[in-house]
PDB file of N, CA and C in Angstrom:
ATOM      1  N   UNK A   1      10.535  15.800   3.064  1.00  0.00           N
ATOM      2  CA  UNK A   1      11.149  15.594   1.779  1.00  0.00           C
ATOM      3  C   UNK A   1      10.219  14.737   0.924  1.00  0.00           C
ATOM      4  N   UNK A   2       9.721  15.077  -0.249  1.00  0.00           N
ATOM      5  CA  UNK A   2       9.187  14.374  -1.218  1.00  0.00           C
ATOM      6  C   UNK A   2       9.683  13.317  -1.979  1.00  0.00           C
ATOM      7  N   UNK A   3       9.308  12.312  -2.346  1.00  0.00           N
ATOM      8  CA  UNK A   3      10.013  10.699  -2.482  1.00  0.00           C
ATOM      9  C   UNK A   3       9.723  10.943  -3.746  1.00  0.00           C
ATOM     10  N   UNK A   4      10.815  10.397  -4.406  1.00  0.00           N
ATOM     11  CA  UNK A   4      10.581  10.256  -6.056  1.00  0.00           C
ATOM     12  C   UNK A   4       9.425   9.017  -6.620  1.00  0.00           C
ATOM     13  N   UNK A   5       9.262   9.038  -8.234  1.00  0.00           N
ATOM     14  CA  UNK A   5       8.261   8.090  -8.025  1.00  0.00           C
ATOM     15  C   UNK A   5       9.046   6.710  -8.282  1.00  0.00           C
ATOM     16  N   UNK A   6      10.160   6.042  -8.181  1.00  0.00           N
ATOM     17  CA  UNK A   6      10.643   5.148  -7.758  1.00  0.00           C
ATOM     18  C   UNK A   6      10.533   4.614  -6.475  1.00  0.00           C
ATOM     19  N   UNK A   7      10.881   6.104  -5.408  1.00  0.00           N
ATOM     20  CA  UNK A   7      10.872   5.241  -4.674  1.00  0.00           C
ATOM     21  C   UNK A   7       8.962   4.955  -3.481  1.00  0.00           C
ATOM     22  N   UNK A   8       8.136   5.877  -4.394  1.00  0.00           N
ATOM     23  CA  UNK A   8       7.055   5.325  -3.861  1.00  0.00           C
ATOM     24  C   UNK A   8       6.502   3.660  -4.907  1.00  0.00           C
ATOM     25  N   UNK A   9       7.021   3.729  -5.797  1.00  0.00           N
ATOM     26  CA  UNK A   9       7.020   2.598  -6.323  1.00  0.00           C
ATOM     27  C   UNK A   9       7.522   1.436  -5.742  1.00  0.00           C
ATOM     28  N   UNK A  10       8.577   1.671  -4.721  1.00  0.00           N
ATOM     29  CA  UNK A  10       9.802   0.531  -4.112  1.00  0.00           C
ATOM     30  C   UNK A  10       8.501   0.291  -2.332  1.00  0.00           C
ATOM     31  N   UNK A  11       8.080   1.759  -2.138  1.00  0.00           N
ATOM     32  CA  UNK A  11       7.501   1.161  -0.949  1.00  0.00           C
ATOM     33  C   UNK A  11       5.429   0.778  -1.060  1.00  0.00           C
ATOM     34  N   UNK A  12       5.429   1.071  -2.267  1.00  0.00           N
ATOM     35  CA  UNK A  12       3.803   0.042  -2.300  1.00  0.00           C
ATOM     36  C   UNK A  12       4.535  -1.131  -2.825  1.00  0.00           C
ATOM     37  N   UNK A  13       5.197  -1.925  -3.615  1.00  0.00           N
ATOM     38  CA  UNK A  13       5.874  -3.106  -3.826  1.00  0.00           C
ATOM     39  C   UNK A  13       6.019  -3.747  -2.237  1.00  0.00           C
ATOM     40  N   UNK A  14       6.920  -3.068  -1.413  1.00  0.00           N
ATOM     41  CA  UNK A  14       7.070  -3.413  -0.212  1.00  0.00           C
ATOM     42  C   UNK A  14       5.586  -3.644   0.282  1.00  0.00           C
ATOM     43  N   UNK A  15       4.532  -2.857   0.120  1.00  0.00           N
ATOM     44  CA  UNK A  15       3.149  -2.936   1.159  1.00  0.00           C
ATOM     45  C   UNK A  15       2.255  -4.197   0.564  1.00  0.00           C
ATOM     46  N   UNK A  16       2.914  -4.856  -0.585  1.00  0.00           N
ATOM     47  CA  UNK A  16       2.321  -5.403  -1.383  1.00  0.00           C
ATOM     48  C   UNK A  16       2.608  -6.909  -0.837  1.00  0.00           C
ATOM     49  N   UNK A  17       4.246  -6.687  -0.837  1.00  0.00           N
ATOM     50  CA  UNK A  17       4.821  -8.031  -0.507  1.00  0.00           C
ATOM     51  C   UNK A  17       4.578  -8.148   0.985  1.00  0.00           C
ATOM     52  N   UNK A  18       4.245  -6.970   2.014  1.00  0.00           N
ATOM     53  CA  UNK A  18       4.195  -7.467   3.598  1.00  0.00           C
ATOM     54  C   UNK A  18       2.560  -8.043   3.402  1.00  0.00           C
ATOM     55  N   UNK A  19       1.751  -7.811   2.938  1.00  0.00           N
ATOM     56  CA  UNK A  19       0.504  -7.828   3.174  1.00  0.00           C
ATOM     57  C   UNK A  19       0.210  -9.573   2.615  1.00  0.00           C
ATOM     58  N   UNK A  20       1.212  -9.877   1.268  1.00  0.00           N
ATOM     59  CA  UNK A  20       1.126 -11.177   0.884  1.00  0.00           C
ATOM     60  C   UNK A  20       1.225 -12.234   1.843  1.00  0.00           C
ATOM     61  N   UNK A  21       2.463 -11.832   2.805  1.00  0.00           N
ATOM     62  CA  UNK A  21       2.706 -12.407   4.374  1.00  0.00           C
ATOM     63  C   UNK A  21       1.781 -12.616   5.504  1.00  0.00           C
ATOM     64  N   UNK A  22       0.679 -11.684   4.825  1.00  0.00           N
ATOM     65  CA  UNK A  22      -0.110 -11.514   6.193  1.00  0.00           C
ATOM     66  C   UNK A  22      -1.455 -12.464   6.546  1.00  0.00           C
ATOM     67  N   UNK A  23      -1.057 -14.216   6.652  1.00  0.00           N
ATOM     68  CA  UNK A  23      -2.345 -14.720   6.747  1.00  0.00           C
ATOM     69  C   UNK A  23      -3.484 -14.510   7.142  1.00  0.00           C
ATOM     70  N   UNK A  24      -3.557 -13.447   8.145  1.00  0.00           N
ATOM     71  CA  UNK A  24      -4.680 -12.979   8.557  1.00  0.00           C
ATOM     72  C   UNK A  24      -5.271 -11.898   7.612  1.00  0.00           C
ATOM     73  N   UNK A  25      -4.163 -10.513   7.579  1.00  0.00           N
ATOM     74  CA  UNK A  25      -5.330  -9.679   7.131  1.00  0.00           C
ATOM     75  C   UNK A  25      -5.886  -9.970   5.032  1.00  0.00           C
ATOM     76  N   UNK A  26      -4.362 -10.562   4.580  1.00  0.00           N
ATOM     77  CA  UNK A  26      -4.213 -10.740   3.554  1.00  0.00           C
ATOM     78  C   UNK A  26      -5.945 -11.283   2.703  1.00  0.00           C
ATOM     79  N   UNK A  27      -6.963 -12.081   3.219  1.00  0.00           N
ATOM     80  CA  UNK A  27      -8.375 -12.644   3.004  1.00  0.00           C
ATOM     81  C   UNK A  27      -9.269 -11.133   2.791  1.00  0.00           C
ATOM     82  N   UNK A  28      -8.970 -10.261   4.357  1.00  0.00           N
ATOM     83  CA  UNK A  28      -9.595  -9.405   4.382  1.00  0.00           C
ATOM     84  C   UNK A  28      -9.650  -8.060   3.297  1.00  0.00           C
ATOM     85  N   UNK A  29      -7.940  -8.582   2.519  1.00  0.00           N
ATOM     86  CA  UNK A  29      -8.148  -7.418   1.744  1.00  0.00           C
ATOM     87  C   UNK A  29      -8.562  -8.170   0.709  1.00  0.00           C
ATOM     88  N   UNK A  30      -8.504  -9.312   0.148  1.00  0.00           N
ATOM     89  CA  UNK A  30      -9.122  -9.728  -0.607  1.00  0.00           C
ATOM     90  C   UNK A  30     -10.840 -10.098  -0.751  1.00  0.00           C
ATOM     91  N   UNK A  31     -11.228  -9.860   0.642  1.00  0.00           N
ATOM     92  CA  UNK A  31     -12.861  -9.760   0.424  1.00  0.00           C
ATOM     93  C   UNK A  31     -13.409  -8.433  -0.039  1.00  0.00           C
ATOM     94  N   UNK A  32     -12.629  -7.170   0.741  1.00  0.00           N
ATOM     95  CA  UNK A  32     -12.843  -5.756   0.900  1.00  0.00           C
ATOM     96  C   UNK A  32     -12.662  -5.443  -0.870  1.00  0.00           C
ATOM     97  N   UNK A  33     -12.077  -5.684  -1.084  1.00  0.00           N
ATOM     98  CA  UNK A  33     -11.484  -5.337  -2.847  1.00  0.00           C
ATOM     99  C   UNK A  33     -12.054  -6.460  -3.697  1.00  0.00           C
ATOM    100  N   UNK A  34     -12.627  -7.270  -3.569  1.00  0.00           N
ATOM    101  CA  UNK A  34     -13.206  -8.254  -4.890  1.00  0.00           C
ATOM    102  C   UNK A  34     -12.148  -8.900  -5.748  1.00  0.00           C
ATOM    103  N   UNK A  35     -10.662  -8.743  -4.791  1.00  0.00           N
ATOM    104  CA  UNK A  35      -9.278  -9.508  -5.921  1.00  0.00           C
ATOM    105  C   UNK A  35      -9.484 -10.870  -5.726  1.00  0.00           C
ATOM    106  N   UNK A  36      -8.920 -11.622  -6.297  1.00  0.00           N
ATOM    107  CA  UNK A  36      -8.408 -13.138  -5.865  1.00  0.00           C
ATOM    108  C   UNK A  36      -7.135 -13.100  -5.514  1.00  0.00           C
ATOM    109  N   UNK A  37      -6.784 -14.238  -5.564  1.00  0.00           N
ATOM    110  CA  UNK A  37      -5.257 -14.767  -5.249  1.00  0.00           C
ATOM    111  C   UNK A  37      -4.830 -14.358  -6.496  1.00  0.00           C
ATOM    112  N   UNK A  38      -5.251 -14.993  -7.441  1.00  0.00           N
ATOM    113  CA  UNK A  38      -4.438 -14.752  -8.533  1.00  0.00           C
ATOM    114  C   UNK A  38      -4.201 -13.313  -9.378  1.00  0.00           C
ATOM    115  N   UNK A  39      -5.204 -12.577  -9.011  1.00  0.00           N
ATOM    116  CA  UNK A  39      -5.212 -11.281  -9.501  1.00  0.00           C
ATOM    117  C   UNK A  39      -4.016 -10.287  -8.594  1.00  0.00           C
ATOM    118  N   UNK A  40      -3.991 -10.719  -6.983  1.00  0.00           N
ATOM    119  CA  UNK A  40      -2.737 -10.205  -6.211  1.00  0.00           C
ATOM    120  C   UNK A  40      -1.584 -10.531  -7.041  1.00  0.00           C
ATOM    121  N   UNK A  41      -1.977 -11.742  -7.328  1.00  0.00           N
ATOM    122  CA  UNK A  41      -0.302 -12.532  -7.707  1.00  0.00           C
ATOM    123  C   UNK A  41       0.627 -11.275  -9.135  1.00  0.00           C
ATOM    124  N   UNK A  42      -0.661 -11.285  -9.927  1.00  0.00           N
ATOM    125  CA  UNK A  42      -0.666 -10.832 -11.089  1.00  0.00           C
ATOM    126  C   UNK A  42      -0.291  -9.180 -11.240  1.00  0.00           C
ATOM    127  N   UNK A  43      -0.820  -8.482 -10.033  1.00  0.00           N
ATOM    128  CA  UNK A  43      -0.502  -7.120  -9.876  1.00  0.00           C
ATOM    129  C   UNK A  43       0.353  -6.834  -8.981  1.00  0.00           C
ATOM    130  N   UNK A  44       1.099  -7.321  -8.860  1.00  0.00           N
ATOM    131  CA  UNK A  44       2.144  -6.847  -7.728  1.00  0.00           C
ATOM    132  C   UNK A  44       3.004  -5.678  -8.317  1.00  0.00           C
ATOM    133  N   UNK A  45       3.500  -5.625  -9.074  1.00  0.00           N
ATOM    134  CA  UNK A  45       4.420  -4.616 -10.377  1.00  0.00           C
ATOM    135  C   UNK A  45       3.036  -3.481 -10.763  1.00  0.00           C
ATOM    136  N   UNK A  46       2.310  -3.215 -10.150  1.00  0.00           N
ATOM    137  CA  UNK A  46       1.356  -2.256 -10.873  1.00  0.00           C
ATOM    138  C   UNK A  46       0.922  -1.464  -9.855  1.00  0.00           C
ATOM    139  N   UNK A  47       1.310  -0.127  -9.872  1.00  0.00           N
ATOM    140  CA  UNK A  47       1.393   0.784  -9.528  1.00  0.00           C
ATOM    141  C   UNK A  47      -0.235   1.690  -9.155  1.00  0.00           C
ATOM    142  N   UNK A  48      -1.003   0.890  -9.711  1.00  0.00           N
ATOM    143  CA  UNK A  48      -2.274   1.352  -9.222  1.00  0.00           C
ATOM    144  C   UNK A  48      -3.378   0.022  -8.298  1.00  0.00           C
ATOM    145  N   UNK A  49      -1.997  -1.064  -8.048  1.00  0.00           N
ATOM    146  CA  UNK A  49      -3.036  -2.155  -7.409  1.00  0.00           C
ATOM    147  C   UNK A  49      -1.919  -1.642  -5.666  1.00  0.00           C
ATOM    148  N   UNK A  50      -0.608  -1.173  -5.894  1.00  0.00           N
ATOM    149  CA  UNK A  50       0.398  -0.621  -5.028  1.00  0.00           C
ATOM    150  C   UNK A  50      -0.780   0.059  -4.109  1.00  0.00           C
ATOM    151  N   UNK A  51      -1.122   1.394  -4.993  1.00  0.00           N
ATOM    152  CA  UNK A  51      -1.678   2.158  -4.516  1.00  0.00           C
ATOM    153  C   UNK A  51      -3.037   2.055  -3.503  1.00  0.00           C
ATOM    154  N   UNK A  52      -3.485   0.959  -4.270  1.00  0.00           N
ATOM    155  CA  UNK A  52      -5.120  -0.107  -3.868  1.00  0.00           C
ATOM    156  C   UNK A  52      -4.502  -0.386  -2.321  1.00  0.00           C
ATOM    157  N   UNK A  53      -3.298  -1.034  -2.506  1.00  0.00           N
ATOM    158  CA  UNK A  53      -3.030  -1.746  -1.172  1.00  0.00           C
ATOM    159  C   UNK A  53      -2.854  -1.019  -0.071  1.00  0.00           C
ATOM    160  N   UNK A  54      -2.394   0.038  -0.338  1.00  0.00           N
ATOM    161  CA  UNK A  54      -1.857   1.188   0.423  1.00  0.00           C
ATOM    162  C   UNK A  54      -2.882   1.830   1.456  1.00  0.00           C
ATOM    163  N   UNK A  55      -3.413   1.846   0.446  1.00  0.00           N
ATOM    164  CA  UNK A  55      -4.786   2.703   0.871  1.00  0.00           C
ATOM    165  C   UNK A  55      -5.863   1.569   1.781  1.00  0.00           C
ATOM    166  N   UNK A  56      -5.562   0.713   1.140  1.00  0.00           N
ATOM    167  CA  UNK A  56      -6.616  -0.207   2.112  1.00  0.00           C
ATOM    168  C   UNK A  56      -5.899  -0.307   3.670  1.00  0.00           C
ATOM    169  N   UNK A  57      -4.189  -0.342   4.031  1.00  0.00           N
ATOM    170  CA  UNK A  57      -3.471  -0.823   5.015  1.00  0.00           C
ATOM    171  C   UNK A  57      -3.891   0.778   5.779  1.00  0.00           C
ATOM    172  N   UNK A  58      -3.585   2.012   4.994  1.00  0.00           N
ATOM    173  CA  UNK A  58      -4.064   2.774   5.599  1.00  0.00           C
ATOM    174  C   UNK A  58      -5.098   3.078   6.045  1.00  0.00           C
ATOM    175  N   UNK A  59      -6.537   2.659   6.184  1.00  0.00           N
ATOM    176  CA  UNK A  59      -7.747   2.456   7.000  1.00  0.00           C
ATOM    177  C   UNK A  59      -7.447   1.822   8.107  1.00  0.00           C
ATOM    178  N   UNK A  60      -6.305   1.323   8.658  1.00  0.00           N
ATOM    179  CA  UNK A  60      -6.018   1.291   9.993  1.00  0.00           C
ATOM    180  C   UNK A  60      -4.947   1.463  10.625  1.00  0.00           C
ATOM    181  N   UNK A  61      -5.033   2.016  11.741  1.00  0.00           N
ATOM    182  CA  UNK A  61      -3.319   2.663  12.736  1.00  0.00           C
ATOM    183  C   UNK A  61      -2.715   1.056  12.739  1.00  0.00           C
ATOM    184  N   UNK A  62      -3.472   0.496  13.022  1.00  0.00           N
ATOM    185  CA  UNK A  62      -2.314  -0.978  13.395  1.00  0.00           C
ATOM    186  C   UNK A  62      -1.762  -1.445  12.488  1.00  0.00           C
ATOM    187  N   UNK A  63      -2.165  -1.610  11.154  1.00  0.00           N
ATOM    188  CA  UNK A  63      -1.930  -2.230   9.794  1.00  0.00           C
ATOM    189  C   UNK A  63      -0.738  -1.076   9.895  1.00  0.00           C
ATOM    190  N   UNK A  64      -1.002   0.165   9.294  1.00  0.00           N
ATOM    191  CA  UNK A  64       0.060   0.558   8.652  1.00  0.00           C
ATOM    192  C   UNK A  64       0.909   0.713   9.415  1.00  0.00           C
ATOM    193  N   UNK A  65       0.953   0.856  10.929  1.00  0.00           N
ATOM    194  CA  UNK A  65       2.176   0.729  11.996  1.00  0.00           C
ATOM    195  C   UNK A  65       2.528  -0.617  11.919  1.00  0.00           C
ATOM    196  N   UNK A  66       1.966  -1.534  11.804  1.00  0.00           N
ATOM    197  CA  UNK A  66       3.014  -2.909  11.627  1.00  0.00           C
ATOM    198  C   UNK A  66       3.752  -2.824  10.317  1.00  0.00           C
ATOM    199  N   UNK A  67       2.996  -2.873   9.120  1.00  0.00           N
ATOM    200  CA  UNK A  67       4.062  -2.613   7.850  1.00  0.00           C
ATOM    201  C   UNK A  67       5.220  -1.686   7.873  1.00  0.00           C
ATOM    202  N   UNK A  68       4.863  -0.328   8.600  1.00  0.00           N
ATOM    203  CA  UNK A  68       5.991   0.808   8.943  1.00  0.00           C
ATOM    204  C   UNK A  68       6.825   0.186   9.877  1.00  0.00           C
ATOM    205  N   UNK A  69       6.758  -0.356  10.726  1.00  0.00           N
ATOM    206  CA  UNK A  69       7.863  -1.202  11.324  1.00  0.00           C
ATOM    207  C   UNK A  69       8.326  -2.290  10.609  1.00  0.00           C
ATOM    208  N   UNK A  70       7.900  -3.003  10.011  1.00  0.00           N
ATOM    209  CA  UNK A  70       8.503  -4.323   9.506  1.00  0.00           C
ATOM    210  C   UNK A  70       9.415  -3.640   8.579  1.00  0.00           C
ATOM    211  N   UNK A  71       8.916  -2.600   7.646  1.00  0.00           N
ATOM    212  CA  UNK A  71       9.853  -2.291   6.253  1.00  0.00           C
ATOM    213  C   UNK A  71      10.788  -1.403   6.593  1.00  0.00           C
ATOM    214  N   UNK A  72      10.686  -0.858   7.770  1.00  0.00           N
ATOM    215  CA  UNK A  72      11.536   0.469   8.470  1.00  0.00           C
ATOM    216  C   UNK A  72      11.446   1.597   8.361  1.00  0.00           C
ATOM    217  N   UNK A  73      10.207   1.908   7.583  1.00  0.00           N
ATOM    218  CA  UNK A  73       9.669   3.533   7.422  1.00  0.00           C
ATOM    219  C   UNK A  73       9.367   4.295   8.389  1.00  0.00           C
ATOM    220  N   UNK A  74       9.109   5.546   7.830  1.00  0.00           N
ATOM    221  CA  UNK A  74       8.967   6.319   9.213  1.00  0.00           C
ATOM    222  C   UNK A  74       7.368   6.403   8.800  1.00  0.00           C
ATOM    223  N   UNK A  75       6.383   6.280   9.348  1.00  0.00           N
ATOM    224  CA  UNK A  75       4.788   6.212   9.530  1.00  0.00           C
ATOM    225  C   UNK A  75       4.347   7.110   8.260  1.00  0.00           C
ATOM    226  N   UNK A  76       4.922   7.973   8.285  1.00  0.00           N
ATOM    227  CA  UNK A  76       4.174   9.047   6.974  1.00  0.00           C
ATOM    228  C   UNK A  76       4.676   8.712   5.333  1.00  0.00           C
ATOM    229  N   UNK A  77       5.764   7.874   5.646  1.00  0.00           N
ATOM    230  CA  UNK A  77       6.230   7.326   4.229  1.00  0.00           C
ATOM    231  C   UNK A  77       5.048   6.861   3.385  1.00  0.00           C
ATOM    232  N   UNK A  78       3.982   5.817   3.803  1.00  0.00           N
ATOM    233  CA  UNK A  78       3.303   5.153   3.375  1.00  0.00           C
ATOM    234  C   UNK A  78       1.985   6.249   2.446  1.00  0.00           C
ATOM    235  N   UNK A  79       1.758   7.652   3.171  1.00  0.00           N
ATOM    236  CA  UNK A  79       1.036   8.709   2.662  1.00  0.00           C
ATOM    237  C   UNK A  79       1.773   9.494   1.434  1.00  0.00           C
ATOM    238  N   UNK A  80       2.684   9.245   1.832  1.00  0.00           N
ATOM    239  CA  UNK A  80       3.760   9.961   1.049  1.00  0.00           C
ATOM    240  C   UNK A  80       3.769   9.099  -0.476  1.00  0.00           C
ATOM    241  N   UNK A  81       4.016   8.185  -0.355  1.00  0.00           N
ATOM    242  CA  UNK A  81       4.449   7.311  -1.175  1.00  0.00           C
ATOM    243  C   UNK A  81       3.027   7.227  -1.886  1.00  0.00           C
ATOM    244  N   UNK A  82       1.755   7.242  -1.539  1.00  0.00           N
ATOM    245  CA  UNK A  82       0.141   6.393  -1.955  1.00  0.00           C
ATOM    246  C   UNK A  82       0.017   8.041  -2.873  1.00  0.00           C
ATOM    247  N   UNK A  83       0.395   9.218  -2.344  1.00  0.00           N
ATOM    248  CA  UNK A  83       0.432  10.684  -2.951  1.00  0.00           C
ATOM    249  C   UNK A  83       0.882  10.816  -4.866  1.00  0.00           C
ATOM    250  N   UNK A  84       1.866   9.895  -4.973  1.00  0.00           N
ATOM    251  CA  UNK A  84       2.840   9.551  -6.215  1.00  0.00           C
ATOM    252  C   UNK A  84       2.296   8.436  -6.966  1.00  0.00           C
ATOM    253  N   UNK A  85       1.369   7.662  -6.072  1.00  0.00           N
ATOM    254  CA  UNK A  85       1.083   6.349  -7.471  1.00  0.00           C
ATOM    255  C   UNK A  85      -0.115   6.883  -7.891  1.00  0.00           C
ATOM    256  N   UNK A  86      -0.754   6.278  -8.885  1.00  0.00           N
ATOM    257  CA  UNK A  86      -2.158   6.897  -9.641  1.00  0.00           C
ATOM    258  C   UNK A  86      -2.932   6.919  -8.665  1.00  0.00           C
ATOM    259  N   UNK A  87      -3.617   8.157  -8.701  1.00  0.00           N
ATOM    260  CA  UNK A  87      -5.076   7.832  -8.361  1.00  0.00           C
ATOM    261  C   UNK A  87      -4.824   8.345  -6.608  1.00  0.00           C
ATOM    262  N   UNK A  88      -3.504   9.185  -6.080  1.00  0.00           N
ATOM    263  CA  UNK A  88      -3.240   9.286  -4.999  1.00  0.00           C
ATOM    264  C   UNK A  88      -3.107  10.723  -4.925  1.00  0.00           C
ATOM    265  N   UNK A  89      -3.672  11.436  -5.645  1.00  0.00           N
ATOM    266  CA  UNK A  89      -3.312  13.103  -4.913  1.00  0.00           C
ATOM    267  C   UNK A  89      -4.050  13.386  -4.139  1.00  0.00           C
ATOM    268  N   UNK A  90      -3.817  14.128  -3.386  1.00  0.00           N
ATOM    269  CA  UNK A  90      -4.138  14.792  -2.351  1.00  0.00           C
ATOM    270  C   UNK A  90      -5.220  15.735  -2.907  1.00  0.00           C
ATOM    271  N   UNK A  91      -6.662  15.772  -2.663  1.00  0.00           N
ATOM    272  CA  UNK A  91      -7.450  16.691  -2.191  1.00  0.00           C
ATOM    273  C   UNK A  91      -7.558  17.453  -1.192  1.00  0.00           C
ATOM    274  N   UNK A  92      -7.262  18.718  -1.910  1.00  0.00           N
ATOM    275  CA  UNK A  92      -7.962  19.869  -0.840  1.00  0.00           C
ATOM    276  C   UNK A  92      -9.012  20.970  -0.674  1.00  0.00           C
ATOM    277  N   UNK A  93      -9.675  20.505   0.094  1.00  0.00           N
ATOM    278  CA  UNK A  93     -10.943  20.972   0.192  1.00  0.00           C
ATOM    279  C   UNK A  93     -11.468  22.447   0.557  1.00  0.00           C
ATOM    280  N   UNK A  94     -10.089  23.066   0.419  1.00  0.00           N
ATOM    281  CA  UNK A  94     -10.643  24.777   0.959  1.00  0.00           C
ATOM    282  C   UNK A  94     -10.082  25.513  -0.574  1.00  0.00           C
TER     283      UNK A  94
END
């Protein structure tokens, strides 16, 4: 089932706010991406920093399986959802 764009909006917000939690990896996405603190702080409501985050948690099985458990998604939500914010369609290559 395809998620409206609310509610991929409701779950990068969510990937936004678990990752704020995350003393550890939270540095790493801020080295990997060139944000600060304050620029996280500042984009949380923006739908193409959502998407930023998304995509970064998705470069690893563990990241996005811990966020998919903490928020209660089912694992593919997070693809699903990164599909609907800017800058997230799906290429296909044939």
């Amino acid at each position: 089932m395809a998620l409206t764009q609310d509610a991929a909006e409701m779950i990068g917000l969510q990937a936004v706010a678990w990752l704020a939690g995350e003393d550890e990896l939270l540095p790493v996405f801020l080295g990997s991406t060139g944000a600060s603190e304050r620029e996280f702080r500042e984009n949380l409501q923006d739908p193409d920093f959502q998407g930023a985050v998304l995509d970064f948690l998705m470069m690893d099985d563990a990241w996005i399986s811990a966020f998919c458990e903490a928020a209660g998604l089912d694992y593919d939500a997070p693809r699903q959802a990164r599909v609907m914010l800017p800058g997230g369609a799906e290429t296909h290559w044939t």
